[in-house]
Each structure stands twice: as C-alpha cells, then as structure tokens.
PDB file of N, CA and C in Angstrom:
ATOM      1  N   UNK A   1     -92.612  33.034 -99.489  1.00  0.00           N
ATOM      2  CA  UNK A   1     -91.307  33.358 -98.942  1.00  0.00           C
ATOM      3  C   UNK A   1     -91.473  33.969 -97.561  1.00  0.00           C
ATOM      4  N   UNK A   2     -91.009  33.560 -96.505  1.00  0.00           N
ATOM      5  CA  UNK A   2     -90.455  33.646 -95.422  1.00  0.00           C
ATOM      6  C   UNK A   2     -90.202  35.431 -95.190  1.00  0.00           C
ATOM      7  N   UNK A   3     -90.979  36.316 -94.447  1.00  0.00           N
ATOM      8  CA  UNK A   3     -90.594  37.275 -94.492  1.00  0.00           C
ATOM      9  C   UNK A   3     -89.063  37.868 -93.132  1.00  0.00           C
ATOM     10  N   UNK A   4     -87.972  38.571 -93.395  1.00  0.00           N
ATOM     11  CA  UNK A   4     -87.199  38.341 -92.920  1.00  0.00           C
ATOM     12  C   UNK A   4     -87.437  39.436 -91.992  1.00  0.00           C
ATOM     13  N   UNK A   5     -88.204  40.272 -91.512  1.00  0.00           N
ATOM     14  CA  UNK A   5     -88.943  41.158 -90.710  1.00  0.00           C
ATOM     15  C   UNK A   5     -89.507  40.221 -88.986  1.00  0.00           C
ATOM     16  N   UNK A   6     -88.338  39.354 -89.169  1.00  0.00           N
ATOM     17  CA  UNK A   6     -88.988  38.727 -88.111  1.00  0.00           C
ATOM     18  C   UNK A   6     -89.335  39.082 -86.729  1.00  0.00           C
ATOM     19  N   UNK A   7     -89.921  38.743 -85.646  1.00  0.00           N
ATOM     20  CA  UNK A   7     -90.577  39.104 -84.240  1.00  0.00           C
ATOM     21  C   UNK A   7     -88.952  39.320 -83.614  1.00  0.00           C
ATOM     22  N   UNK A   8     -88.222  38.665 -83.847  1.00  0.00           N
ATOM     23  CA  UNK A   8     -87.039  38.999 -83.058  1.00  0.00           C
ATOM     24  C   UNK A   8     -86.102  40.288 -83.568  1.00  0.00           C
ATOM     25  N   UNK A   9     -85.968  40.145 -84.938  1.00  0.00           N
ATOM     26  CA  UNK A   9     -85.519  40.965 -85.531  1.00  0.00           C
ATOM     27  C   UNK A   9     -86.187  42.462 -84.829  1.00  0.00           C
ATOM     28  N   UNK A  10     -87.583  42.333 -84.775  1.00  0.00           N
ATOM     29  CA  UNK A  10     -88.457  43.737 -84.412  1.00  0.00           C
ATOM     30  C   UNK A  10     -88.297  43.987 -83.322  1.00  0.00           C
ATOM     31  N   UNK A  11     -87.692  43.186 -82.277  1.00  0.00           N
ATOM     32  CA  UNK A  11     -87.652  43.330 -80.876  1.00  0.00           C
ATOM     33  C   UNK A  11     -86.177  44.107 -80.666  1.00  0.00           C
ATOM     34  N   UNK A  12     -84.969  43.371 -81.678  1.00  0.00           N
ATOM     35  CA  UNK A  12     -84.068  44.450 -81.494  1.00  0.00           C
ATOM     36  C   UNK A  12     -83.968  45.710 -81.857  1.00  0.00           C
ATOM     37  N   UNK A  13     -84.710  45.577 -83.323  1.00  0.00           N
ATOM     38  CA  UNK A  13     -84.762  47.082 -83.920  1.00  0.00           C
ATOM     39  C   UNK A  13     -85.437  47.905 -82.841  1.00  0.00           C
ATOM     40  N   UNK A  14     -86.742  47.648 -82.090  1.00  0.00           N
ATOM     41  CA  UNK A  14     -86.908  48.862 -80.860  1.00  0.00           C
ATOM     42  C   UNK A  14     -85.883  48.218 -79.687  1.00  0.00           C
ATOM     43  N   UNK A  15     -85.158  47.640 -79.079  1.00  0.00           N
ATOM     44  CA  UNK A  15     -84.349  48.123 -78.517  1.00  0.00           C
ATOM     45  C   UNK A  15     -83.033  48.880 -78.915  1.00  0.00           C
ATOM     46  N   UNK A  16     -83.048  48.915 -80.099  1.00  0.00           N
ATOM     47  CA  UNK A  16     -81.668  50.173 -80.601  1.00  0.00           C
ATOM     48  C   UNK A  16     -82.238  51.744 -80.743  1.00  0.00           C
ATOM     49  N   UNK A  17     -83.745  51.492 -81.066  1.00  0.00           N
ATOM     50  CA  UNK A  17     -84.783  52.709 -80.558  1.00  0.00           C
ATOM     51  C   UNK A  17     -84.661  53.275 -79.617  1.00  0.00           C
ATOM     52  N   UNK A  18     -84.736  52.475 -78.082  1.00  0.00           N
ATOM     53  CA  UNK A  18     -84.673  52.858 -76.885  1.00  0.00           C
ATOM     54  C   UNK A  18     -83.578  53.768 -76.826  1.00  0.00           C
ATOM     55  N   UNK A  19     -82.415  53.583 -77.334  1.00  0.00           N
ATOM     56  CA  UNK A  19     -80.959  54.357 -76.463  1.00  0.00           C
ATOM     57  C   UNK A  19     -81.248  55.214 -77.187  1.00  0.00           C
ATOM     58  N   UNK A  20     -80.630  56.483 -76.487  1.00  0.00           N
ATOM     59  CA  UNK A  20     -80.703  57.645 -76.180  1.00  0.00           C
ATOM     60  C   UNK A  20     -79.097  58.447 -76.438  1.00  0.00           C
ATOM     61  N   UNK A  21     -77.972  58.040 -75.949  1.00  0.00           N
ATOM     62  CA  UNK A  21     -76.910  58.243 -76.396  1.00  0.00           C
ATOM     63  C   UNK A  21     -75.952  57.180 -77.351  1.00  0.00           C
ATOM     64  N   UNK A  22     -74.386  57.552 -78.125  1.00  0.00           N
ATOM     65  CA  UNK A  22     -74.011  57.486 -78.400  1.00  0.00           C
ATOM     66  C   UNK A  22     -73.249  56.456 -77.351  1.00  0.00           C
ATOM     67  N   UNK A  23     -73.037  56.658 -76.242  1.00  0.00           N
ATOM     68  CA  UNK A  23     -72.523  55.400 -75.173  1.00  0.00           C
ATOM     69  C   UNK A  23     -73.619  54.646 -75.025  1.00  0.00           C
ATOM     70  N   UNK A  24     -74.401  54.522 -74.506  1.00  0.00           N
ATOM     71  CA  UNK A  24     -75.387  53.404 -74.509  1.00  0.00           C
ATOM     72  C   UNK A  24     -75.516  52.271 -76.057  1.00  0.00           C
ATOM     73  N   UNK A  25     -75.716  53.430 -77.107  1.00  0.00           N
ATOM     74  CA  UNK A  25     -76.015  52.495 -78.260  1.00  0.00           C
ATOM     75  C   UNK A  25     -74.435  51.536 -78.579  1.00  0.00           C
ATOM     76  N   UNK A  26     -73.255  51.978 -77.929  1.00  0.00           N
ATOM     77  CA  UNK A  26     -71.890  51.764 -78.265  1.00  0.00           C
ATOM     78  C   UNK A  26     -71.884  50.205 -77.213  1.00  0.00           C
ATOM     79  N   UNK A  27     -72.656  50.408 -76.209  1.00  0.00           N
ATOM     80  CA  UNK A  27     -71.975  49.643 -75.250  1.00  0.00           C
ATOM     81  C   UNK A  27     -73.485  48.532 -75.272  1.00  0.00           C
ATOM     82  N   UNK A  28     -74.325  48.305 -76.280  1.00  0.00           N
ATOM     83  CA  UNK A  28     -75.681  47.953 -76.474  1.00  0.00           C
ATOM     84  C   UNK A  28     -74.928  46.744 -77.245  1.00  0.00           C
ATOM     85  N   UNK A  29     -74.437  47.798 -78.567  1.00  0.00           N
ATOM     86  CA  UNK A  29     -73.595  47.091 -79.598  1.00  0.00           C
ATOM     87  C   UNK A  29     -72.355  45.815 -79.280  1.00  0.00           C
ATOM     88  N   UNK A  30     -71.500  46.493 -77.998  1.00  0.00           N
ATOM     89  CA  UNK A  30     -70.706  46.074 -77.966  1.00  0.00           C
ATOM     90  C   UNK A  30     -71.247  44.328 -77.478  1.00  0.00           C
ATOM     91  N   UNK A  31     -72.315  44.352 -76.419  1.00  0.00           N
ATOM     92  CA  UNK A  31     -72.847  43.330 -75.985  1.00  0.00           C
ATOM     93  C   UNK A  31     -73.671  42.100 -76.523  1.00  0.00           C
ATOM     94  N   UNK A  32     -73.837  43.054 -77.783  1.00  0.00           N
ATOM     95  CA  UNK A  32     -75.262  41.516 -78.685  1.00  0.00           C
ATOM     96  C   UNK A  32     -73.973  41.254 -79.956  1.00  0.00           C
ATOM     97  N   UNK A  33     -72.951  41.983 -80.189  1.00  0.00           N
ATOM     98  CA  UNK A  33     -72.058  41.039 -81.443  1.00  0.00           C
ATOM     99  C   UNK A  33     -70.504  41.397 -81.120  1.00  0.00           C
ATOM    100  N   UNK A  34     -69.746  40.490 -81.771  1.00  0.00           N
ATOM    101  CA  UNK A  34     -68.518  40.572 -81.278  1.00  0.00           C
ATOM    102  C   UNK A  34     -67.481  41.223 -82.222  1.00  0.00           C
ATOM    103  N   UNK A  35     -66.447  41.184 -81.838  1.00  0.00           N
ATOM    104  CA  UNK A  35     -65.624  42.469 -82.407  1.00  0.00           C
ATOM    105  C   UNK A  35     -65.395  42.319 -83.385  1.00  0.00           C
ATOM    106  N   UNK A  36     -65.453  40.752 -84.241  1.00  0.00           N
ATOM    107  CA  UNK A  36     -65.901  40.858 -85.792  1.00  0.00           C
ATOM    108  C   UNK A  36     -67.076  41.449 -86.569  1.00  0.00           C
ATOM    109  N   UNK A  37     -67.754  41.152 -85.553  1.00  0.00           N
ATOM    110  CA  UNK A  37     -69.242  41.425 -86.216  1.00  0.00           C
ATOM    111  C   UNK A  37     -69.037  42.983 -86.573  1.00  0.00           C
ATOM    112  N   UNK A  38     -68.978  43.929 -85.050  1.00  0.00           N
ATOM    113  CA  UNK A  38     -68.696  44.939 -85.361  1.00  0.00           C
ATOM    114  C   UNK A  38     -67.829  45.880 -86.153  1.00  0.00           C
ATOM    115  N   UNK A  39     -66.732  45.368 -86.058  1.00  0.00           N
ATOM    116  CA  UNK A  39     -65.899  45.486 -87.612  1.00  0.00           C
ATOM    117  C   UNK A  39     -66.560  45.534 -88.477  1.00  0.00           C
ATOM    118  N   UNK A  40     -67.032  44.638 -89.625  1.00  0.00           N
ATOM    119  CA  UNK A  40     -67.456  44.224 -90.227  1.00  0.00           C
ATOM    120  C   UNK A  40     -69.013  44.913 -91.009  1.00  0.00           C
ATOM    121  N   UNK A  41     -69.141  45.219 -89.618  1.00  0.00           N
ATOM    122  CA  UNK A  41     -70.677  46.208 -89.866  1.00  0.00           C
ATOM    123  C   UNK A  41     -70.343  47.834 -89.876  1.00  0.00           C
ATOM    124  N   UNK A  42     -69.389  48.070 -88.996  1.00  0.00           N
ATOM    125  CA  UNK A  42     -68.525  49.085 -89.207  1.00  0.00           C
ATOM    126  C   UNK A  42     -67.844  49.945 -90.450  1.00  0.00           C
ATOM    127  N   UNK A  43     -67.438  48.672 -90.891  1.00  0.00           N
ATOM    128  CA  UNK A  43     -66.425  48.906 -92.343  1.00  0.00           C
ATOM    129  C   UNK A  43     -68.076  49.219 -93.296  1.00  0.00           C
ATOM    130  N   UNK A  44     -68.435  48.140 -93.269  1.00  0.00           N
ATOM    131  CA  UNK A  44     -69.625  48.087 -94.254  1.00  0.00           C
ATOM    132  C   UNK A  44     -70.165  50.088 -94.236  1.00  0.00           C
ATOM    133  N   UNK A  45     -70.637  50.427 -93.018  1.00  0.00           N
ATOM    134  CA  UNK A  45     -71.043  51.936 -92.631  1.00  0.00           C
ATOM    135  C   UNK A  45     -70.037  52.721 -93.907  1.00  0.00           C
ATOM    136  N   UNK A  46     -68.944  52.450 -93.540  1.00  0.00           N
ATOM    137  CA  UNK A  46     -67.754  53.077 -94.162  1.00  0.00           C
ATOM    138  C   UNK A  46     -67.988  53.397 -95.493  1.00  0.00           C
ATOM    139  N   UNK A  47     -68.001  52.329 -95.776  1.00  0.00           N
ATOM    140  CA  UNK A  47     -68.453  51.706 -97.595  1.00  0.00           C
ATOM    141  C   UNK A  47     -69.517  52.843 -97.924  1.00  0.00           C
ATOM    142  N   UNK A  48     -70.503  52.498 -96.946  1.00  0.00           N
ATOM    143  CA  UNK A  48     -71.444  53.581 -97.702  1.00  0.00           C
ATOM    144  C   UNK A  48     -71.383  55.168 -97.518  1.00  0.00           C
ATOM    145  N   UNK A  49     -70.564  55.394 -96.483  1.00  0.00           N
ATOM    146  CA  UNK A  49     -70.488  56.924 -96.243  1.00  0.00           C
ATOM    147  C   UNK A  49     -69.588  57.433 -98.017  1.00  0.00           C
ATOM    148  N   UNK A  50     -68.825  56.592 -98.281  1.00  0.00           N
ATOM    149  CA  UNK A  50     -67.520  56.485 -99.469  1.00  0.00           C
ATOM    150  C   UNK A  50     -68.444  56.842-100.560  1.00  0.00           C
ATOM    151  N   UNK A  51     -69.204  55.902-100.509  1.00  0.00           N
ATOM    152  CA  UNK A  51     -70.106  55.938-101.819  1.00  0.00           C
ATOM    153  C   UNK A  51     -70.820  56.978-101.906  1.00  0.00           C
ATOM    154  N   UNK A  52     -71.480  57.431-100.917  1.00  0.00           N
ATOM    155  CA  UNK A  52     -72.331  58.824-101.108  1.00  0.00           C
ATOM    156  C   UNK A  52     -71.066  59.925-101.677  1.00  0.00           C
ATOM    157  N   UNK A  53     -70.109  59.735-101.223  1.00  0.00           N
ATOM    158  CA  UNK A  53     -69.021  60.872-101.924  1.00  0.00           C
ATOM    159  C   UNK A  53     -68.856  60.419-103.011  1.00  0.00           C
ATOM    160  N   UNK A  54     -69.272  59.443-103.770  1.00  0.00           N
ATOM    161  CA  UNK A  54     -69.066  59.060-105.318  1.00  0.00           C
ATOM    162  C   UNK A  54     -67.153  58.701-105.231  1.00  0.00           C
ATOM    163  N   UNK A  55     -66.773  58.316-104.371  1.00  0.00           N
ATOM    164  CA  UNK A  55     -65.910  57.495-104.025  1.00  0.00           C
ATOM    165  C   UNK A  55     -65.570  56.454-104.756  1.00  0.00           C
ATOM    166  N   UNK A  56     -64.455  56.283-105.870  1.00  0.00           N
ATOM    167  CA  UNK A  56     -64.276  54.843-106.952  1.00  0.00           C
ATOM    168  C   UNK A  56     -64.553  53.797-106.037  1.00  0.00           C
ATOM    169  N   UNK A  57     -64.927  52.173-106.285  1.00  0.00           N
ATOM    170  CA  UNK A  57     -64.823  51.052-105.762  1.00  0.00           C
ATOM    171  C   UNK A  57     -63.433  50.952-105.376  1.00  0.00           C
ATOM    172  N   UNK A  58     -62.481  51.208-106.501  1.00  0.00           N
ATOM    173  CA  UNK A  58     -61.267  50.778-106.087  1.00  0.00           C
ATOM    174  C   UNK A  58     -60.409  51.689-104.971  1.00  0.00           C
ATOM    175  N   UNK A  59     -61.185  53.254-104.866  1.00  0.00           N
ATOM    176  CA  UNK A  59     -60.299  53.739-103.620  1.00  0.00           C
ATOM    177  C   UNK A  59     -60.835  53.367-102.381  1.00  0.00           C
ATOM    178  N   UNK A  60     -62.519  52.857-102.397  1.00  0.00           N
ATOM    179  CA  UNK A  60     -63.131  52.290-101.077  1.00  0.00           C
ATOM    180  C   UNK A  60     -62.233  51.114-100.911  1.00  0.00           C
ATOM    181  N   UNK A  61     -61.919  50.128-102.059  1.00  0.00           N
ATOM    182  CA  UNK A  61     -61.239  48.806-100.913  1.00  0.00           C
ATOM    183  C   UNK A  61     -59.849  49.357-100.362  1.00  0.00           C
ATOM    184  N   UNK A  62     -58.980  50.002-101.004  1.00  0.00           N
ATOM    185  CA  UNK A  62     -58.220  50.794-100.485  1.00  0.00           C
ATOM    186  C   UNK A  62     -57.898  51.222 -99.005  1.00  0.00           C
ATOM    187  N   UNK A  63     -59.121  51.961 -98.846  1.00  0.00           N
ATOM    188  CA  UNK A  63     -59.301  53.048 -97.971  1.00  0.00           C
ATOM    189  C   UNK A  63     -59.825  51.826 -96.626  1.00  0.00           C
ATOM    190  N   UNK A  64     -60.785  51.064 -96.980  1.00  0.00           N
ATOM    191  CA  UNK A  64     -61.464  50.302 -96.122  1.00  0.00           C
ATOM    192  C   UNK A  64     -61.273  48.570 -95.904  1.00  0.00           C
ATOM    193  N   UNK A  65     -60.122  48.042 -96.586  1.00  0.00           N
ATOM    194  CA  UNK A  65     -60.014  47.073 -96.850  1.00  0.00           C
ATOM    195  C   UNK A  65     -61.227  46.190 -97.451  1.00  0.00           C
ATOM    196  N   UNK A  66     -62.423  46.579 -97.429  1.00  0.00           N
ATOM    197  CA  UNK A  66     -63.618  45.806 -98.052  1.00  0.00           C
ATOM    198  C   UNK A  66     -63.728  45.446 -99.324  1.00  0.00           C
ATOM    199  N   UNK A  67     -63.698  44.314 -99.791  1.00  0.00           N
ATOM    200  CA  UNK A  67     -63.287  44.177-101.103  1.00  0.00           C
ATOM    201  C   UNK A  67     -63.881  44.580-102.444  1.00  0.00           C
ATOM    202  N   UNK A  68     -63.874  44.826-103.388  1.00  0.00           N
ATOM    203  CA  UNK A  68     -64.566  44.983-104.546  1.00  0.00           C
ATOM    204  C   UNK A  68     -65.763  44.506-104.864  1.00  0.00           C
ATOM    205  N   UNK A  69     -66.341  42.981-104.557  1.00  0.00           N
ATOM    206  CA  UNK A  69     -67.636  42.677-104.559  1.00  0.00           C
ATOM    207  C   UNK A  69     -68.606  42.996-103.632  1.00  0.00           C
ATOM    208  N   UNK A  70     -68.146  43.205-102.704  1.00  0.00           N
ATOM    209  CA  UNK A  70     -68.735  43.511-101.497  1.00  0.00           C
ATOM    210  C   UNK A  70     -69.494  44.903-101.474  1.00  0.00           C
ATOM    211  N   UNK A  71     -68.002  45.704-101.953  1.00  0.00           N
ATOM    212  CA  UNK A  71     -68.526  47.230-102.197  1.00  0.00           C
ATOM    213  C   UNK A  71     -69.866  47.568-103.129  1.00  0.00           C
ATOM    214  N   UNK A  72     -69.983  46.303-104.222  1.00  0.00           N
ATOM    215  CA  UNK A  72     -70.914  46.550-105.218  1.00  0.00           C
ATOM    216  C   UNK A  72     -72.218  45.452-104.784  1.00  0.00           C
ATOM    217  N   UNK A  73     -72.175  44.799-103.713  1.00  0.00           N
ATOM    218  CA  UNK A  73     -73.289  44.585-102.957  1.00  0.00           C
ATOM    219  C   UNK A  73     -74.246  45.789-102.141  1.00  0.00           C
ATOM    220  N   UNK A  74     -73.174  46.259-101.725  1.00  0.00           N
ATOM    221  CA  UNK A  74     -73.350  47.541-101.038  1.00  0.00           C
ATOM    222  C   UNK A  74     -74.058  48.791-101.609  1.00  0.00           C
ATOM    223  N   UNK A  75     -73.212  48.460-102.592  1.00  0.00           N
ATOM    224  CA  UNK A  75     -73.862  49.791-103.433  1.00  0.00           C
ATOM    225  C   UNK A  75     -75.198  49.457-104.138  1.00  0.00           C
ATOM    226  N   UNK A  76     -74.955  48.449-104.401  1.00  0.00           N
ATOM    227  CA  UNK A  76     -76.838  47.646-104.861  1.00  0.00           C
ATOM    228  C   UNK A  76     -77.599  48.189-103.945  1.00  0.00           C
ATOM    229  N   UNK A  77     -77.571  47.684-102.386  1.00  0.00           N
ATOM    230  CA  UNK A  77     -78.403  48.090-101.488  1.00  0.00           C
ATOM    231  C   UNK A  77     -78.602  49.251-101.255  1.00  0.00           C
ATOM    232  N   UNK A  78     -77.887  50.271-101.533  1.00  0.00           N
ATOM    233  CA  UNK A  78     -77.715  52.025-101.310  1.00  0.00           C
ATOM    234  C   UNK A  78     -79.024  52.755-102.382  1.00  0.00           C
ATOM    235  N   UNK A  79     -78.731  51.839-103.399  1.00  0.00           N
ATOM    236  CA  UNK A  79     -79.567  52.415-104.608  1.00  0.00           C
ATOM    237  C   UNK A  79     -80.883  51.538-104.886  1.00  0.00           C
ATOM    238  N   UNK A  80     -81.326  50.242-104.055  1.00  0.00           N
ATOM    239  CA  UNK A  80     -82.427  49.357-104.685  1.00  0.00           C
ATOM    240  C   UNK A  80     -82.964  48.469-103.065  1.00  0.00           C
ATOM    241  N   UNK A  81     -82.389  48.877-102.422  1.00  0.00           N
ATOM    242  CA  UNK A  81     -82.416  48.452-101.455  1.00  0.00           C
ATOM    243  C   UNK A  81     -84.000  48.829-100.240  1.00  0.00           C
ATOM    244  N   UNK A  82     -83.955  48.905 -99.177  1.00  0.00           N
ATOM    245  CA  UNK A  82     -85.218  48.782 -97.960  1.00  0.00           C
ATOM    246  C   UNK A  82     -85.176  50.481 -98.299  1.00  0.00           C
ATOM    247  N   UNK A  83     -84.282  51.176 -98.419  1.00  0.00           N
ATOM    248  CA  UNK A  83     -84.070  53.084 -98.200  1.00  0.00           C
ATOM    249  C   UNK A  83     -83.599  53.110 -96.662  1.00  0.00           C
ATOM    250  N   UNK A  84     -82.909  52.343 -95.928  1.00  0.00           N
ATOM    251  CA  UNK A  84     -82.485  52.334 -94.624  1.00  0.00           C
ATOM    252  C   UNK A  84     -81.144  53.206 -94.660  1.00  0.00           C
ATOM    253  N   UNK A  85     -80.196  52.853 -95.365  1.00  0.00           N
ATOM    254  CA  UNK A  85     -79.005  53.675 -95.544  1.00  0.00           C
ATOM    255  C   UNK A  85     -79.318  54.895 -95.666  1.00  0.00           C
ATOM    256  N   UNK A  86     -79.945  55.097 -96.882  1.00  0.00           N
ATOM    257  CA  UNK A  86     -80.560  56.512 -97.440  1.00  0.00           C
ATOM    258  C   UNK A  86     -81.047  57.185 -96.184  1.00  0.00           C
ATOM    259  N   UNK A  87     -81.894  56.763 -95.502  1.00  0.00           N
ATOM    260  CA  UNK A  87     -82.682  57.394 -94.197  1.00  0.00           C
ATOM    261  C   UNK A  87     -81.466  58.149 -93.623  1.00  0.00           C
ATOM    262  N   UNK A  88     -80.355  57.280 -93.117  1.00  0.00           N
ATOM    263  CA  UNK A  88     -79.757  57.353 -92.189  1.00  0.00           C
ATOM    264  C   UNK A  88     -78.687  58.045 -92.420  1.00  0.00           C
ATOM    265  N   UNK A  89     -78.459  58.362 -94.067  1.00  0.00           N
ATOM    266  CA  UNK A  89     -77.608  59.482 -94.508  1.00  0.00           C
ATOM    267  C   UNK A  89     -78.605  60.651 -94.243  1.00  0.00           C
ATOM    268  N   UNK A  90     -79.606  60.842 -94.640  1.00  0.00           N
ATOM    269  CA  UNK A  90     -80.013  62.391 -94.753  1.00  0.00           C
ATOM    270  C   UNK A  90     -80.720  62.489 -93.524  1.00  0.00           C
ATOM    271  N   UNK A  91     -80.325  62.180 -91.857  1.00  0.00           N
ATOM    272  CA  UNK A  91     -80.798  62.027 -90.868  1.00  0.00           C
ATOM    273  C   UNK A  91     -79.370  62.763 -90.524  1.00  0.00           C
ATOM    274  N   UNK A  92     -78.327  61.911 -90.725  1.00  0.00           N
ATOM    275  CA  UNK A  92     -77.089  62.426 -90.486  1.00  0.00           C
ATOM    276  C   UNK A  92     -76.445  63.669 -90.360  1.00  0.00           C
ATOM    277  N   UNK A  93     -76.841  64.341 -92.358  1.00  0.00           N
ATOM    278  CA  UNK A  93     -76.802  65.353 -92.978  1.00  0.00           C
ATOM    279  C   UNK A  93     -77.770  66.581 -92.081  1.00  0.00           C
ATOM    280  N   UNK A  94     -78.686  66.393 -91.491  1.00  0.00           N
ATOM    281  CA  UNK A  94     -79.380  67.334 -90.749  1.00  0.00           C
ATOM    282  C   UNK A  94     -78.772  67.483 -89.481  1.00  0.00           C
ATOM    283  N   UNK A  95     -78.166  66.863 -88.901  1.00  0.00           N
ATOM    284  CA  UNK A  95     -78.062  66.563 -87.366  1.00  0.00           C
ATOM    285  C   UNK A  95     -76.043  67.562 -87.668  1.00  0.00           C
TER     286      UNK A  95
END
C-alpha cells in the first residue's frame, strides 16, 4: 500500500511550519484552497473542538451544519486516528 505521507504532502506540511503568525498561516491558507475547501476544513476543526466537550452528534450537526456521519468519521479519527487532532488540542490547551 501506497504510503499517503507523500514528498508533496511533506513539502506542505513544512511550509505551514514556516509561518510564524496567525495572518500569514490565514493568508497561506487562503492561497493553496478555496473557500470551500476552507469551510469545510474549518467546520471539520469545529467538529472536533465539539467533541472534546463531549458535545452529542446531534447538537454538533446542529451547531455546525456537518452531518451525522461525518461527525462519526471524525470522531473515529479523534480517538484511532495519526494523534494529530489530539496534538493540536493539548497544544491549544497550553497556549
């Protein structure tokens, strides 16, 4: 199997490394995907901030329009997933 860690993939992950502020990484973002994408990846963020509050599925689609399967994709990945979310909650939680 095809590992999905690819050379390009690694090239963006250190350029989202590089920035330094909250405008740069905003206006980084705004330039490599479009205002669906960002939505979309946005909402997803959402989803998981919800879930760490032990947030029902049904008040996240609610709250976030993201639908019910989605949310429990999500939540798969939160709990079985790379630990990327996880990182980036208790990175959060300190800061």
């Amino acid at each position: 199997m095809k590992s999905w860690k690819t050379q390009k993939l690694k090239q963006m992950a250190k350029a989202l490394l590089s920035l330094k502020t909250e405008k740069e990484a905003l206006a980084f973002l705004r330039d490599v995907a479009t205002l669906e994408e960002l939505e979309s990846l946005s909402s997803r963020w959402n989803v998981v901030l919800e879930l760490n509050k032990n947030t029902s599925y049904r008040d996240i689609a609610k709250k976030t329009g993201v639908s019910t399967a989605t949310i429990t994709r999500i939540s798969h990945w939160l709990k079985h997933g790379e630990g990327g979310y996880q990182t980036a909650l208790k990175k959060l939680k300190k800061s």
